[in-house]
C-alpha atoms as a PDB file:
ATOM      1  CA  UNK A   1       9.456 -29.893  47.764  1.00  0.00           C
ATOM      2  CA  UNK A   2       5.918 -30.605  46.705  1.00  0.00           C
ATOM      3  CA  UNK A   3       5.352 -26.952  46.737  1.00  0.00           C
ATOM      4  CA  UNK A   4       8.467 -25.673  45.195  1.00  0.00           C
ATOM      5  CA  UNK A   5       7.195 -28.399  42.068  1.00  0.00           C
ATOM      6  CA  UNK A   6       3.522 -26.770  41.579  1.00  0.00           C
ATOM      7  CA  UNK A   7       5.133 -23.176  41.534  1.00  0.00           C
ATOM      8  CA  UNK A   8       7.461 -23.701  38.980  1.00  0.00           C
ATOM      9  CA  UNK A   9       4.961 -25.609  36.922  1.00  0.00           C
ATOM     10  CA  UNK A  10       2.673 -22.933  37.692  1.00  0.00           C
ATOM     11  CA  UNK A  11       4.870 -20.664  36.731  1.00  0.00           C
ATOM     12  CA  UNK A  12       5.640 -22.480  33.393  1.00  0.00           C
ATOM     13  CA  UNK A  13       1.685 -21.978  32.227  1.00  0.00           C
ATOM     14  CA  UNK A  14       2.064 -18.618  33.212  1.00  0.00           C
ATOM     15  CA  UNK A  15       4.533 -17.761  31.331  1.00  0.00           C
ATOM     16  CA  UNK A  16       3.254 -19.887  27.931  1.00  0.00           C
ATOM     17  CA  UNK A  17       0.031 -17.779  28.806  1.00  0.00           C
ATOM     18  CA  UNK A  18       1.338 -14.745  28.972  1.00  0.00           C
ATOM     19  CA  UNK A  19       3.090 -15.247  25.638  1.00  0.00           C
ATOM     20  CA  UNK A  20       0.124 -16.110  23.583  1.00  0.00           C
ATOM     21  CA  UNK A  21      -1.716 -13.413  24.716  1.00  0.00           C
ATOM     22  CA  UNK A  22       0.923 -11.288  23.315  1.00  0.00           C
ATOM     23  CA  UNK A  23       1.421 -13.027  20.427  1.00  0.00           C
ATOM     24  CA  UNK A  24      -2.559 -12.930  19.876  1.00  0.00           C
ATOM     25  CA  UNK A  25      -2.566  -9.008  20.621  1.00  0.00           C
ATOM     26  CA  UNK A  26      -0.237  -8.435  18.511  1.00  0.00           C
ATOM     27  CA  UNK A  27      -1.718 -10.079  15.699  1.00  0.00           C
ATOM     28  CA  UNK A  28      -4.911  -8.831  15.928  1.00  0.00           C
ATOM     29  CA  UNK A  29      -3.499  -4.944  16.293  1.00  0.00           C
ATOM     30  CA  UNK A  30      -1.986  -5.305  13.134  1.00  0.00           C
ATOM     31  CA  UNK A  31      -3.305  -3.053  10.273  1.00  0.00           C
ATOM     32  CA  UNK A  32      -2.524  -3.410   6.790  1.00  0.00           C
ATOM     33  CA  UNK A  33      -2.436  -0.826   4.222  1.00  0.00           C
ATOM     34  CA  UNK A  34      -3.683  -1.481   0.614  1.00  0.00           C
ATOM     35  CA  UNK A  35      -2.655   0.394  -2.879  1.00  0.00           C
ATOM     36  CA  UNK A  36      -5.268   1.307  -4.683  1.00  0.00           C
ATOM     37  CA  UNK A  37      -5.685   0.943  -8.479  1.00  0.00           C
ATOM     38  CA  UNK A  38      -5.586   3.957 -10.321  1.00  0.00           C
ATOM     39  CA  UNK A  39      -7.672   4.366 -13.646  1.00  0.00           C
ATOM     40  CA  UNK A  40      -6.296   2.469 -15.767  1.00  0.00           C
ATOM     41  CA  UNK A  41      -5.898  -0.651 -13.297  1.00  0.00           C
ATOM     42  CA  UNK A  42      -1.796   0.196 -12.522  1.00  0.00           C
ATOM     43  CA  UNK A  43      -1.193   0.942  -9.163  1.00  0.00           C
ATOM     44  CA  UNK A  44       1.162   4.083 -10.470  1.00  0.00           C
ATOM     45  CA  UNK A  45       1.206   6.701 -12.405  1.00  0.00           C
ATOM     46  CA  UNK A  46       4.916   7.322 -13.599  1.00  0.00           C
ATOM     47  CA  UNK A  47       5.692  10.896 -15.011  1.00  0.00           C
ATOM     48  CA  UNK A  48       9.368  10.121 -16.380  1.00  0.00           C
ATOM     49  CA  UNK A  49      11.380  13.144 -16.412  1.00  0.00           C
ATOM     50  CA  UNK A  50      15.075  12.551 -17.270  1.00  0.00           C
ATOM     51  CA  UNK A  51      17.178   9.731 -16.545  1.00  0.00           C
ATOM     52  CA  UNK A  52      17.908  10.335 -13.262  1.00  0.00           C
ATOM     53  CA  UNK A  53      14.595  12.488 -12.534  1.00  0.00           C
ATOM     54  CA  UNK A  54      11.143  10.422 -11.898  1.00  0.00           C
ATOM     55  CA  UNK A  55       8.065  10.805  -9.893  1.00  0.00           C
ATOM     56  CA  UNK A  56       5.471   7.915  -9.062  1.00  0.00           C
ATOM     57  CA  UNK A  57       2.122   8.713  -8.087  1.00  0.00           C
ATOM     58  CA  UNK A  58       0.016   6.331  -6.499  1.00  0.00           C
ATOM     59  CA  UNK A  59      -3.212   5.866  -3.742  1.00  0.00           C
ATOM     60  CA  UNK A  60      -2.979   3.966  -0.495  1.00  0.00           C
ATOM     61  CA  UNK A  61      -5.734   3.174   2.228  1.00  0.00           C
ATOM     62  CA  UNK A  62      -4.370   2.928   5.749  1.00  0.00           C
ATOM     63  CA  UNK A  63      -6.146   2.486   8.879  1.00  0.00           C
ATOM     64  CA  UNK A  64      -9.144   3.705   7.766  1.00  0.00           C
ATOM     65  CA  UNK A  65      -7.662   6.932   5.540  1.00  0.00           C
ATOM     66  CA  UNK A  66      -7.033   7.513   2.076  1.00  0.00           C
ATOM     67  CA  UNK A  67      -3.173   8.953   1.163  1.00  0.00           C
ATOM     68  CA  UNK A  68      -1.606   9.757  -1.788  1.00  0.00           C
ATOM     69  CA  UNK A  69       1.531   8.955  -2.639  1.00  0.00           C
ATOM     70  CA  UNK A  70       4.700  11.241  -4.576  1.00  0.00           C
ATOM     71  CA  UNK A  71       7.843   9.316  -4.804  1.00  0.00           C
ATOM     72  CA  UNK A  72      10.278  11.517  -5.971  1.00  0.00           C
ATOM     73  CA  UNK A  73      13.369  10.639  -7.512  1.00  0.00           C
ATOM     74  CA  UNK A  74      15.534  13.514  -8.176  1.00  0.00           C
ATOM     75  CA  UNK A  75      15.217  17.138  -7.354  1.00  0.00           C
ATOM     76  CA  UNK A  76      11.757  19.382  -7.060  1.00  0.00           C
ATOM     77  CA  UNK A  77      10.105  22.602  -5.619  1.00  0.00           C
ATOM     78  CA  UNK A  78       6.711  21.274  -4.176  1.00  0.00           C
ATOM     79  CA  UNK A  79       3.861  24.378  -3.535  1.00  0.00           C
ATOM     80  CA  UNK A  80       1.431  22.608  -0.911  1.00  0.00           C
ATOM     81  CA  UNK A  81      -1.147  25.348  -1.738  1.00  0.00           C
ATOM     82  CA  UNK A  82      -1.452  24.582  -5.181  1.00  0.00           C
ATOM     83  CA  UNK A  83      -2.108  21.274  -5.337  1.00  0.00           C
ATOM     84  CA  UNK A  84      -5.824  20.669  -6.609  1.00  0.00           C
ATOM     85  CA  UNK A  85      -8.038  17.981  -6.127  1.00  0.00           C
ATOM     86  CA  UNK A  86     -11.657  17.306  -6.568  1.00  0.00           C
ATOM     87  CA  UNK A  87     -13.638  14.609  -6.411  1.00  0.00           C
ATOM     88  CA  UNK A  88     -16.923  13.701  -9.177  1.00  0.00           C
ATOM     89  CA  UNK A  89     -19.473  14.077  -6.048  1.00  0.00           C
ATOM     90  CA  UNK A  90     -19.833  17.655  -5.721  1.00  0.00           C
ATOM     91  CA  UNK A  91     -21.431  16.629  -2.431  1.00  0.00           C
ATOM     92  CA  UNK A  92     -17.794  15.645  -0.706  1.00  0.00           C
ATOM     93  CA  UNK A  93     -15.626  18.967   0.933  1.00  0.00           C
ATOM     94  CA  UNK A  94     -12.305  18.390   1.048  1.00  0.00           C
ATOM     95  CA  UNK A  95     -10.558  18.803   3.824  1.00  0.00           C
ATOM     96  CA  UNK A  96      -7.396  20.961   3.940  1.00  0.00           C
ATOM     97  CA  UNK A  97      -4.642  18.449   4.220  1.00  0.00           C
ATOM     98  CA  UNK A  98      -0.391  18.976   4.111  1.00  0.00           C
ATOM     99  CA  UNK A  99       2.101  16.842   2.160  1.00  0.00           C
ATOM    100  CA  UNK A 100       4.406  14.914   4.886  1.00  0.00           C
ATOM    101  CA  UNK A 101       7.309  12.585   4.383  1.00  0.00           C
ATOM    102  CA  UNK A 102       9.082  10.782   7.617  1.00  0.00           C
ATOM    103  CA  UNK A 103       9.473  13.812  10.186  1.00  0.00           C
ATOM    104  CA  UNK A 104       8.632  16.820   7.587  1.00  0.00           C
ATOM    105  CA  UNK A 105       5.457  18.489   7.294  1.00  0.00           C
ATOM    106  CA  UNK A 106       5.655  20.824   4.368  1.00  0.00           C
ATOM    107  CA  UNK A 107       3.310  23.842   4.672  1.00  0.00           C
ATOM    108  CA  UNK A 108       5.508  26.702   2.781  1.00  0.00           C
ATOM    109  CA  UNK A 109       5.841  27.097  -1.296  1.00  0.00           C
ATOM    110  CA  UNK A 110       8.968  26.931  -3.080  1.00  0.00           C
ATOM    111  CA  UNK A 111      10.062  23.994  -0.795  1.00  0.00           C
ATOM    112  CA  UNK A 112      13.371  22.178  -1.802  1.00  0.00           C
ATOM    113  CA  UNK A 113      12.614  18.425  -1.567  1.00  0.00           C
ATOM    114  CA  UNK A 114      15.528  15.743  -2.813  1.00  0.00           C
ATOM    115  CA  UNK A 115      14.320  12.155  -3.473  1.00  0.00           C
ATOM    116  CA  UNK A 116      12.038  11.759  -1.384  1.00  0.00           C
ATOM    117  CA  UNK A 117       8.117  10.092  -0.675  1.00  0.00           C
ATOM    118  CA  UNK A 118       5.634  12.806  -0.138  1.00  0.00           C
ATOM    119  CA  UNK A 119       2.060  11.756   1.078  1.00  0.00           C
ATOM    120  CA  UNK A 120      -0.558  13.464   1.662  1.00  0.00           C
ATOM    121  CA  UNK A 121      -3.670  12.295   3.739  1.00  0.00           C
ATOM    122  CA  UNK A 122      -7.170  12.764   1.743  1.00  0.00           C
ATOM    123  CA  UNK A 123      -9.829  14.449   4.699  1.00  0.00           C
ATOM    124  CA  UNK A 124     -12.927  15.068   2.966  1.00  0.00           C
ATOM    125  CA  UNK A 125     -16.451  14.865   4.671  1.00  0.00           C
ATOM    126  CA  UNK A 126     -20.218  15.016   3.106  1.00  0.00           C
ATOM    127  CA  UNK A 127     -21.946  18.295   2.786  1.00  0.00           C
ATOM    128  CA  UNK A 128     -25.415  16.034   2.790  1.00  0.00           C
ATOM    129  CA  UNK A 129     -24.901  14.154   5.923  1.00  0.00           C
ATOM    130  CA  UNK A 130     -27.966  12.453   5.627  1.00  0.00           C
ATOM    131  CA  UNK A 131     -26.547  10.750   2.719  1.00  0.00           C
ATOM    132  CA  UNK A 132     -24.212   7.255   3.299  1.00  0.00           C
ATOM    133  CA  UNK A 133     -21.024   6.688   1.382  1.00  0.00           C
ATOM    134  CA  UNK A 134     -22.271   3.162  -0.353  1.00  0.00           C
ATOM    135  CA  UNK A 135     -19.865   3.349  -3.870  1.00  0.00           C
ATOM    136  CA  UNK A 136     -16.342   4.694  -4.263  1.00  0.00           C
ATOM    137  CA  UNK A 137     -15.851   8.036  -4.394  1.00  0.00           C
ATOM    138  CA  UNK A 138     -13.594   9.005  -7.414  1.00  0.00           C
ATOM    139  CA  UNK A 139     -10.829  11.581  -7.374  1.00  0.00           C
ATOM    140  CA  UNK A 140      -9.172  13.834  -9.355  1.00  0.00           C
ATOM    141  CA  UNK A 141      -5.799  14.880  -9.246  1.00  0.00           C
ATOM    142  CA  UNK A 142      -5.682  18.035 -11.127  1.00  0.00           C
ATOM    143  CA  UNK A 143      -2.510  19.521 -13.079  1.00  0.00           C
ATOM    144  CA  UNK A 144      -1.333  22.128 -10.928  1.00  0.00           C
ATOM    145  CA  UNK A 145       2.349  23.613  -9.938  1.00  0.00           C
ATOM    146  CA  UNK A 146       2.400  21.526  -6.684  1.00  0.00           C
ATOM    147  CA  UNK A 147       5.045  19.742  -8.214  1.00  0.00           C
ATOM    148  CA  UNK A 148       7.681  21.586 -10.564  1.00  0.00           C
ATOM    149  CA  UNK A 149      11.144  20.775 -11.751  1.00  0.00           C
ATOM    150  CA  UNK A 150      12.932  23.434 -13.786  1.00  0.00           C
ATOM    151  CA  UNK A 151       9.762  26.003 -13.402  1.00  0.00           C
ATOM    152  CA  UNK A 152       7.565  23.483 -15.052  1.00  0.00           C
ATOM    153  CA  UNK A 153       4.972  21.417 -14.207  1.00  0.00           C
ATOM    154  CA  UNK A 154       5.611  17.968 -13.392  1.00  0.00           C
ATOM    155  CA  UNK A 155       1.696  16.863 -13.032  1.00  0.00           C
ATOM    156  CA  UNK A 156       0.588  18.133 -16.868  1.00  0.00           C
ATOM    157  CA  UNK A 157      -2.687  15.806 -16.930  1.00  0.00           C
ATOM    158  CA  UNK A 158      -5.581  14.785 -14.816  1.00  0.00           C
ATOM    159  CA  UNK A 159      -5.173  11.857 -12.297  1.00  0.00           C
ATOM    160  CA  UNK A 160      -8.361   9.672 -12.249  1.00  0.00           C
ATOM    161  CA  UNK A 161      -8.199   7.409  -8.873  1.00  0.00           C
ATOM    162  CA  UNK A 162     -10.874   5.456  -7.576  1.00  0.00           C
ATOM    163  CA  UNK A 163     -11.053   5.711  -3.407  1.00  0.00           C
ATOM    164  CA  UNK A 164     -12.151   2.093  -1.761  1.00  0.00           C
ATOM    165  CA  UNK A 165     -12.439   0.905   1.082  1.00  0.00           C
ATOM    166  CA  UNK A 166     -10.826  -2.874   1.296  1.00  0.00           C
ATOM    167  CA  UNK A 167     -13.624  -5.563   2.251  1.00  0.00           C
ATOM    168  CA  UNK A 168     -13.039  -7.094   5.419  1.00  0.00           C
ATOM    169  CA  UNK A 169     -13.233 -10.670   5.571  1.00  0.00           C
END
């Protein structure tokens, strides 16, 4: 019986053992992602349309990428290959990069979309590579038909965003 006692207590630590390591995996996997302030210090840009028509654009930084972000309320054509971008180091190639949303990757022009988020991750790399990335890079959103409702462009002015990198702690 003696033995049968130190098993199950055994078996008790175990167990309690095996759940905090979990629970401290877990935990420590976690990554959070951050919205980054655009310009102006909002966190969107809202380009009202009609009542029912809207589109939010905002920056996020996600394990260890920069995205931005099209939520789309109503209905749009989206052209990935027209959607410009440059950034105010003319140092930094950008990386050729397709809008997603959920399961869709969206590579062909004159694509129907319906109320829906759109992101699209930022690659970009230094020509110099000698050169470290020390201050946040800034980027420009450029009007371009990447966006149109009713053969018109939706993006009609320059996005200013500023790309950082959250501080760890």
């Amino acid at each position: 019986m003696k033995i049968l006692s130190i098993v199950t207590v055994g078996g008790r630590h175990i167990e309690w053992l095996g759940f905090y390591m979990f629970f401290m995996l877990s935990v420590q996997s976690c990554d959070t992602g951050f919205i980054l302030p655009l310009d102006n210090n909002k966190f969107s840009y809202d380009v009202s349309l009609s009542e029912d028509n809207m589109v939010k654009v905002s920056s996020m930084y996600f394990k260890g990428w920069h995205y931005l972000l099209f939520d789309l309320k109503g209905e749009y054509v989206m052209n990935p290959d027209s959607l410009k971008l440059e950034f105010c180091d003319k140092n930094i190639a950008i990386g050729k990069s397709l809008p997603f949303s959920e399961t869709n990757t969206y590579n062909k022009n004159n694509t129907h979309v319906k109320n829906r988020l759109i992101a699209v991750q930022l690659r970009y790399e230094r020509k110099d590579k000698d050169q470290v990335l020390d201050e946040p890079l800034v980027l420009f959103v450029l009007p371009s038909n990447f966006i149109m409702r009713n053969d018109k462009r939706v993006l009609t002015d320059s996005l200013r965003m500023v790309l950082r990198r959250p501080k760890k702690k």
